[in-house]
Structures are given as structure tokens and as C-alpha cells.
PDB file of N, CA and C in Angstrom:
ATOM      1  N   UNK A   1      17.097  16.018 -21.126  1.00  0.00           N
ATOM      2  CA  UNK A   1      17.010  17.130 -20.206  1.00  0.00           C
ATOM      3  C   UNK A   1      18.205  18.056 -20.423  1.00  0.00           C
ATOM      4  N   UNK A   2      18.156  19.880 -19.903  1.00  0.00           N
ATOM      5  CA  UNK A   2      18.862  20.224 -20.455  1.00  0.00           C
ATOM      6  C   UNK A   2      20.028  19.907 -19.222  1.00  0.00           C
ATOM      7  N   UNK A   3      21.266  20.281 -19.667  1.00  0.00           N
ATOM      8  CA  UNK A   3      22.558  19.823 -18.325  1.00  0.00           C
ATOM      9  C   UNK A   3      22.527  20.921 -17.040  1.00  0.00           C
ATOM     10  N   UNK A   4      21.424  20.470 -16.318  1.00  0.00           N
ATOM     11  CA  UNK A   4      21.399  21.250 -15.147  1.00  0.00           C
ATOM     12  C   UNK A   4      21.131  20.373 -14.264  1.00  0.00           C
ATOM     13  N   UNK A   5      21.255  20.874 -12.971  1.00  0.00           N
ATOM     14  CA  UNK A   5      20.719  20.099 -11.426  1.00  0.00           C
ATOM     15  C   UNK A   5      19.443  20.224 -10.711  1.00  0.00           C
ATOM     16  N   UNK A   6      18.459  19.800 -10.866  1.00  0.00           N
ATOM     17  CA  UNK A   6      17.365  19.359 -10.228  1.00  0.00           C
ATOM     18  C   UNK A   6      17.908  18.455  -9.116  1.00  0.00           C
ATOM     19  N   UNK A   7      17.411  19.061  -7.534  1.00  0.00           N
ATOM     20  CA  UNK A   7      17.615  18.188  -6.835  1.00  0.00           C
ATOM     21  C   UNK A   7      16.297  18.679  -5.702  1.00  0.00           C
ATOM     22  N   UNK A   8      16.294  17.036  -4.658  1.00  0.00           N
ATOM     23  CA  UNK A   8      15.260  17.197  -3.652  1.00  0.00           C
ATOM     24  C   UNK A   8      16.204  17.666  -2.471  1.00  0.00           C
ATOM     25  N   UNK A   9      15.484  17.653  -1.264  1.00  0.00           N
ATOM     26  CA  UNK A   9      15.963  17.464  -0.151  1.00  0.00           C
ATOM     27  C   UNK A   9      14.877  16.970   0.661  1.00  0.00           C
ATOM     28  N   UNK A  10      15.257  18.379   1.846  1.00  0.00           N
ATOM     29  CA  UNK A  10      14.298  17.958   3.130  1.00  0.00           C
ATOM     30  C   UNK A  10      12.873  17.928   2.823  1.00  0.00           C
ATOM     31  N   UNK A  11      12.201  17.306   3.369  1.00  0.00           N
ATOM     32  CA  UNK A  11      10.438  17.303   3.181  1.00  0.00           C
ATOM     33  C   UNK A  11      10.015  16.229   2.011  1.00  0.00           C
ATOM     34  N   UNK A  12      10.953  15.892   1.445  1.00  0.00           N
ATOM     35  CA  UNK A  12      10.435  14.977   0.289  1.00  0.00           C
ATOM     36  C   UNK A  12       9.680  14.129   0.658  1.00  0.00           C
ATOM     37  N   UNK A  13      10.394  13.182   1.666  1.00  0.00           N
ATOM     38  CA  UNK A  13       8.994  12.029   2.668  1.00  0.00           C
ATOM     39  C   UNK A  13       8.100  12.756   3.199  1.00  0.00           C
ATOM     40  N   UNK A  14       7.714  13.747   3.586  1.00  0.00           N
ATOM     41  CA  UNK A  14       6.627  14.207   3.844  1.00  0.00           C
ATOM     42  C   UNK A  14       5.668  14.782   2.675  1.00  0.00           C
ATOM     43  N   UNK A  15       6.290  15.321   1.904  1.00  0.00           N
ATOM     44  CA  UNK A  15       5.535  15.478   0.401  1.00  0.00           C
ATOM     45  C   UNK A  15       5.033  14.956  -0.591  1.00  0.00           C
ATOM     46  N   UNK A  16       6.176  13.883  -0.765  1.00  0.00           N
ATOM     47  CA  UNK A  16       5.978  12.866  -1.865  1.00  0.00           C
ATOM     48  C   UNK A  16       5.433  11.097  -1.272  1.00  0.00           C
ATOM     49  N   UNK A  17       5.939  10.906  -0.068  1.00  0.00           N
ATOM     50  CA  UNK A  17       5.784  10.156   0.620  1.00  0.00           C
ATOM     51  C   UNK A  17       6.289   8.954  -0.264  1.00  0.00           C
ATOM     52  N   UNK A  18       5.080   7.503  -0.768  1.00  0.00           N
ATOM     53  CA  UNK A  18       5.329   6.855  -1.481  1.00  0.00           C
ATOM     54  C   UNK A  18       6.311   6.934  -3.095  1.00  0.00           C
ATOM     55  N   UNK A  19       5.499   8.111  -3.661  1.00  0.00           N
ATOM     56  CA  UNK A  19       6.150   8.375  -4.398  1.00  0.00           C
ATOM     57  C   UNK A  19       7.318   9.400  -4.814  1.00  0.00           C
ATOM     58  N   UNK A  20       8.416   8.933  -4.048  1.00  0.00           N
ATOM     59  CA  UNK A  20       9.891   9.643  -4.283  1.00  0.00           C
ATOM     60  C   UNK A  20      10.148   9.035  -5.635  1.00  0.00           C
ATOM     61  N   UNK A  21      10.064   7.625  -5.713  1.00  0.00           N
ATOM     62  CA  UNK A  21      10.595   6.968  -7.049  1.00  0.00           C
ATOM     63  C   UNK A  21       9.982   8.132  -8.175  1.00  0.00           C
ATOM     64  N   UNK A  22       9.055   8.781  -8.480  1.00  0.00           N
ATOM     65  CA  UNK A  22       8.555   9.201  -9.535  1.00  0.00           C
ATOM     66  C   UNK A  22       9.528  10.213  -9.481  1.00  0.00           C
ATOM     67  N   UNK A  23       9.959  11.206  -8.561  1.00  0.00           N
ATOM     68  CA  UNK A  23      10.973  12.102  -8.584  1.00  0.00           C
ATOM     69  C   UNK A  23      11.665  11.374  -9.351  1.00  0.00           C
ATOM     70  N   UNK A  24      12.437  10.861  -9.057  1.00  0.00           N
ATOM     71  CA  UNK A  24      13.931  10.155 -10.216  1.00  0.00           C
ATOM     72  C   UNK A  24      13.447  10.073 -11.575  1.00  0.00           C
ATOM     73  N   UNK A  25      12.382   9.441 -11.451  1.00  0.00           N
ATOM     74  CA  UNK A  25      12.096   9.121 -12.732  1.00  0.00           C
ATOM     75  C   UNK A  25      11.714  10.261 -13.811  1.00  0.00           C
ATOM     76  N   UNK A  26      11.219  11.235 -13.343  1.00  0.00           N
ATOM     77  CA  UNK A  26      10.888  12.600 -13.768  1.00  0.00           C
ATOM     78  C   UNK A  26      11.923  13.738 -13.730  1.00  0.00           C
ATOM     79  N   UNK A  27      13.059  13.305 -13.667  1.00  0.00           N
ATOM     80  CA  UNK A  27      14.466  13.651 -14.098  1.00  0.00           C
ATOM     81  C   UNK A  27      15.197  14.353 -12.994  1.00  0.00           C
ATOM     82  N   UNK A  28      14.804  14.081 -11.801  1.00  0.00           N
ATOM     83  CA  UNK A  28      15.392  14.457 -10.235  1.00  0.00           C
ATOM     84  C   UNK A  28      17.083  13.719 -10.682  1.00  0.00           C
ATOM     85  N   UNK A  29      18.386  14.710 -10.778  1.00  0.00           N
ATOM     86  CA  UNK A  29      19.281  13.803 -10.812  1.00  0.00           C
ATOM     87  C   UNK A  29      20.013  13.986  -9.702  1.00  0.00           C
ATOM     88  N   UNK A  30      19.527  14.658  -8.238  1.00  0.00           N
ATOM     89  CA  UNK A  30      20.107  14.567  -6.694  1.00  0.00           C
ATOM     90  C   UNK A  30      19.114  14.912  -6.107  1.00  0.00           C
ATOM     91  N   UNK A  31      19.656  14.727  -4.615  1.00  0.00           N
ATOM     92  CA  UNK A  31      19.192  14.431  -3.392  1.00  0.00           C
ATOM     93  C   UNK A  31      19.740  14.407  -2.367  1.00  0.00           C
ATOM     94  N   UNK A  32      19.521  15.405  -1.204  1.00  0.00           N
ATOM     95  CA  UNK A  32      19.818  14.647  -0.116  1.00  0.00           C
ATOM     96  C   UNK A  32      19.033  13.554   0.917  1.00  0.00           C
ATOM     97  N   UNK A  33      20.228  12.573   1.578  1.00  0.00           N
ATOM     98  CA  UNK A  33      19.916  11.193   1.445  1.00  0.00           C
ATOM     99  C   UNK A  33      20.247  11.564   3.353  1.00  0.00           C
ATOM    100  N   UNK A  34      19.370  10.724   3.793  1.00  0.00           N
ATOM    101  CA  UNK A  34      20.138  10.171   5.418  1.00  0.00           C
ATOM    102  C   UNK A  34      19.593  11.603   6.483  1.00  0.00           C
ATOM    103  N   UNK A  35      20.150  11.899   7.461  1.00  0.00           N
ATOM    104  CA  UNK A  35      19.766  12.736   8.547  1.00  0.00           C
ATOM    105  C   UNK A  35      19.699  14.435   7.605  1.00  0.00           C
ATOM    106  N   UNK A  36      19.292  15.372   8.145  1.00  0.00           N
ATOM    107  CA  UNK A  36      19.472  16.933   7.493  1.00  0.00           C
ATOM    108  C   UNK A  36      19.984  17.744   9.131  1.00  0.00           C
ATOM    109  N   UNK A  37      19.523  18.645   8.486  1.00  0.00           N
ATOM    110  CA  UNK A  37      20.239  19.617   9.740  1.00  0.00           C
ATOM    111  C   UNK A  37      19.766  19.310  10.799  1.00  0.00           C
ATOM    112  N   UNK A  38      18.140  19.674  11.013  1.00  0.00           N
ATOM    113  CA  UNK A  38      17.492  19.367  12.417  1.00  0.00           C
ATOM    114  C   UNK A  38      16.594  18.992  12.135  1.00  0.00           C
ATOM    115  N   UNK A  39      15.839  17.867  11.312  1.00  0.00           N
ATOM    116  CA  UNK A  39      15.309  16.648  11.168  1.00  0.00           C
ATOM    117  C   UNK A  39      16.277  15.374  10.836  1.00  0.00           C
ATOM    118  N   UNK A  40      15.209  14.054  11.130  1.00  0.00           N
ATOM    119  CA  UNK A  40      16.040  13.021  10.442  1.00  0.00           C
ATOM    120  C   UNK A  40      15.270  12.809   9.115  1.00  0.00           C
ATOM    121  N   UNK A  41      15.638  11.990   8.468  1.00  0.00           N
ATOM    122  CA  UNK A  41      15.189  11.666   7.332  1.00  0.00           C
ATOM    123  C   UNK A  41      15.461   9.919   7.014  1.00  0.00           C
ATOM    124  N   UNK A  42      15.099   9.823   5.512  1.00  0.00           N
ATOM    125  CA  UNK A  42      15.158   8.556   5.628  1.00  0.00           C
ATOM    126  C   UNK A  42      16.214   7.516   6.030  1.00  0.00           C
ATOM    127  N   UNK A  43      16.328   6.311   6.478  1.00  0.00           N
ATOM    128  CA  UNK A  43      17.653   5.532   6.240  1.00  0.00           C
ATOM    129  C   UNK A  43      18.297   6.005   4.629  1.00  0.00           C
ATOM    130  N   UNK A  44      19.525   6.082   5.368  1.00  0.00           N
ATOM    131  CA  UNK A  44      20.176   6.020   4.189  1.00  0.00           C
ATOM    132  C   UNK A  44      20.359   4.973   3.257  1.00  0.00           C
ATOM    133  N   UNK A  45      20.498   3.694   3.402  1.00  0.00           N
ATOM    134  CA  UNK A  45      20.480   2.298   3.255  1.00  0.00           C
ATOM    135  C   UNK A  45      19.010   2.371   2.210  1.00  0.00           C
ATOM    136  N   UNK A  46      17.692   2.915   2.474  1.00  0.00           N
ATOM    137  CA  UNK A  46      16.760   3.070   1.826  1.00  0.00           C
ATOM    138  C   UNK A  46      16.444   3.767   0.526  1.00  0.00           C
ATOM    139  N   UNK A  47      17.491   4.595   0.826  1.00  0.00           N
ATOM    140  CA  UNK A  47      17.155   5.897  -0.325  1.00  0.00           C
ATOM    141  C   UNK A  47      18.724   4.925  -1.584  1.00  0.00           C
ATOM    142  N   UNK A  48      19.444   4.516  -0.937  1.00  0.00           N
ATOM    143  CA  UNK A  48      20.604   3.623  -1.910  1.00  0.00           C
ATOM    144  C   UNK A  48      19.607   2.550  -2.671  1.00  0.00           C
ATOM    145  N   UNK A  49      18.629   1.782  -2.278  1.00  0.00           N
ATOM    146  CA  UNK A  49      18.107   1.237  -2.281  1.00  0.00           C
ATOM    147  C   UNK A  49      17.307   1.591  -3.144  1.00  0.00           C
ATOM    148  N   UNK A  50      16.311   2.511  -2.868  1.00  0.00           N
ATOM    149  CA  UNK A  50      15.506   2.873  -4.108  1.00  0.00           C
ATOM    150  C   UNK A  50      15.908   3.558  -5.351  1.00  0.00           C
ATOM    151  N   UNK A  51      17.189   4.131  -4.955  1.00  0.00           N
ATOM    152  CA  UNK A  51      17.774   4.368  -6.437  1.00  0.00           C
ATOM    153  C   UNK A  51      18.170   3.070  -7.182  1.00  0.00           C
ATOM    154  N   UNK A  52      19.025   2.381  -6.880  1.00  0.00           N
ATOM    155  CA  UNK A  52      19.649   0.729  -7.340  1.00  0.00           C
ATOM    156  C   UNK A  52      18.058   0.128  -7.690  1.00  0.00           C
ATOM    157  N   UNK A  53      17.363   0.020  -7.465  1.00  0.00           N
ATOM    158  CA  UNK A  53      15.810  -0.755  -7.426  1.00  0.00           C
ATOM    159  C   UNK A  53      15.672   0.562  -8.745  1.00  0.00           C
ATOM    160  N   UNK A  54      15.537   1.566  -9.131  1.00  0.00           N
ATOM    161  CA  UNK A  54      15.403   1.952 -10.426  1.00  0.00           C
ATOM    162  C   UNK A  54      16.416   1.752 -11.433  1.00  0.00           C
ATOM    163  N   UNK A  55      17.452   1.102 -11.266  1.00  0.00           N
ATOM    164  CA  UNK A  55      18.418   0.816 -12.358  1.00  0.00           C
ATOM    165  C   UNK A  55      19.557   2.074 -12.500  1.00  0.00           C
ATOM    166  N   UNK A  56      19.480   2.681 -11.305  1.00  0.00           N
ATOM    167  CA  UNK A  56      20.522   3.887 -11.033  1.00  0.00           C
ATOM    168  C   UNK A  56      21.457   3.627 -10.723  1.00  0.00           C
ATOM    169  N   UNK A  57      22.659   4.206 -10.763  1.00  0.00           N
ATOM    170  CA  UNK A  57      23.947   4.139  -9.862  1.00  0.00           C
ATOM    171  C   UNK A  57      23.738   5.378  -9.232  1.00  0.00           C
ATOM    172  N   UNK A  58      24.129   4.973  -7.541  1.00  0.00           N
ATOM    173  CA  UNK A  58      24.193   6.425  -7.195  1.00  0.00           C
ATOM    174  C   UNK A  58      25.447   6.908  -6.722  1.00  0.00           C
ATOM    175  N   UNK A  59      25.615   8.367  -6.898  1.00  0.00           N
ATOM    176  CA  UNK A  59      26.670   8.857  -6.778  1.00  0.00           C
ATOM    177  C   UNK A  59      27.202  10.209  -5.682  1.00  0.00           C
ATOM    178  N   UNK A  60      27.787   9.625  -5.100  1.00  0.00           N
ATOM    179  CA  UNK A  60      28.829  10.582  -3.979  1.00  0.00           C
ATOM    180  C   UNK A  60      28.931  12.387  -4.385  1.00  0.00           C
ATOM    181  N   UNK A  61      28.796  12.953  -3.782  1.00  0.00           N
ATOM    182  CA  UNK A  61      29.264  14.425  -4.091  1.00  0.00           C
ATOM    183  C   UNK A  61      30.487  14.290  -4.494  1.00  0.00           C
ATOM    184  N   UNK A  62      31.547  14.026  -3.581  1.00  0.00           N
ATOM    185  CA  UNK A  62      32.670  13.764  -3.958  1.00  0.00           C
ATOM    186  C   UNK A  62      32.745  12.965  -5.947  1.00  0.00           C
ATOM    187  N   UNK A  63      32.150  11.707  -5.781  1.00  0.00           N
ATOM    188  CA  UNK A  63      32.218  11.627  -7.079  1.00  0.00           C
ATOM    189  C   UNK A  63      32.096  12.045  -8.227  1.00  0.00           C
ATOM    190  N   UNK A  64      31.023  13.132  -7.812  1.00  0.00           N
ATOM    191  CA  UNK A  64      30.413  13.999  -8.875  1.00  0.00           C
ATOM    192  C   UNK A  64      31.379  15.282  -9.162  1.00  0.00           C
ATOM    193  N   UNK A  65      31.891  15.431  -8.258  1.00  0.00           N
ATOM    194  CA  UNK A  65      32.840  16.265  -8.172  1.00  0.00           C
ATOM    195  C   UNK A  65      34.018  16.128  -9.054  1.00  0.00           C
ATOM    196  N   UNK A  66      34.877  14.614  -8.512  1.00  0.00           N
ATOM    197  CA  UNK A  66      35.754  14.153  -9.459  1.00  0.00           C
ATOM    198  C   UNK A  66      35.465  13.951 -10.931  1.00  0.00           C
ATOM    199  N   UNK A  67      34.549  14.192 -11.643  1.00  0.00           N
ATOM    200  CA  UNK A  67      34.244  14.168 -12.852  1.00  0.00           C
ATOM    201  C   UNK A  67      33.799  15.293 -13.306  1.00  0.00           C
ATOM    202  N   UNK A  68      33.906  16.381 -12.462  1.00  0.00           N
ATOM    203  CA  UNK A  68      33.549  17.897 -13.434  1.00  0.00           C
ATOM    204  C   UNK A  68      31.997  17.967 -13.141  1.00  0.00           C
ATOM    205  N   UNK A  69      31.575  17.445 -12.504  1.00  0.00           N
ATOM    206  CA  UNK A  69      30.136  18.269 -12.272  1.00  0.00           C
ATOM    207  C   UNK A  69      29.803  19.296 -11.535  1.00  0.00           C
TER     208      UNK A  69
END
């Protein structure tokens, strides 16, 4: 892929529902994870979860940050 940011957010569980995993897999490399502005969204604990369950590490803004992204 070329070095850019594809990312989801809000509505993804309502859109994709079951299949968020295919997002990742189809080269989604962020997301926001846990509550949004004025919805909630998924557990956060869930969305860690289904990334680690694809063989991901996931990573912090902050982290991404500390490495020049």
C-alpha cells in the first residue's frame, strides 16, 4: 500500500457490523476505538481485541507519533 492513512471511525459498527475485521485486513491502518463525541461505540477492550486476534499490534496516537508518523 502506498504510505498513507486510511482510517475508520464513527458508524463502523453500524456499517460494517460483523465485519470490521475485513477493514484491517483490506489495509484500514487506524481507527477510532472506545466512546466518540456523542455516541458510544464499541468497548474498547473489544476493538484491542480484534486487532491482537488478527496478528496486529495496536498502536497509541501518541506512539505513532513518537516514531514520525
Amino acid at each position: 500500500m502506498p504510505a498513507c492513512g486510511i482510517r475508520t471511525a464513527g458508524g463502523r459498527e453500524y456499517n460494517l457490523g460483523d465485519l470490521q475485521a475485513l477493514a484491517l485486513m483490506s489495509g484500514i491502518n487506524g481507527m477510532l476505538i472506545g466512546g466518540y463525541l456523542t455516541t458510544g461505540g464499541r468497548q474498547y477492550a473489544d476493538d484491542v481485541k480484534m486487532v491482537r486476534d488478527l496478528g496486529l499490534t495496536p498502536l497509541s496516537a501518541r506512539s505513532r507519533a513518537a516514531q514520525g508518523e
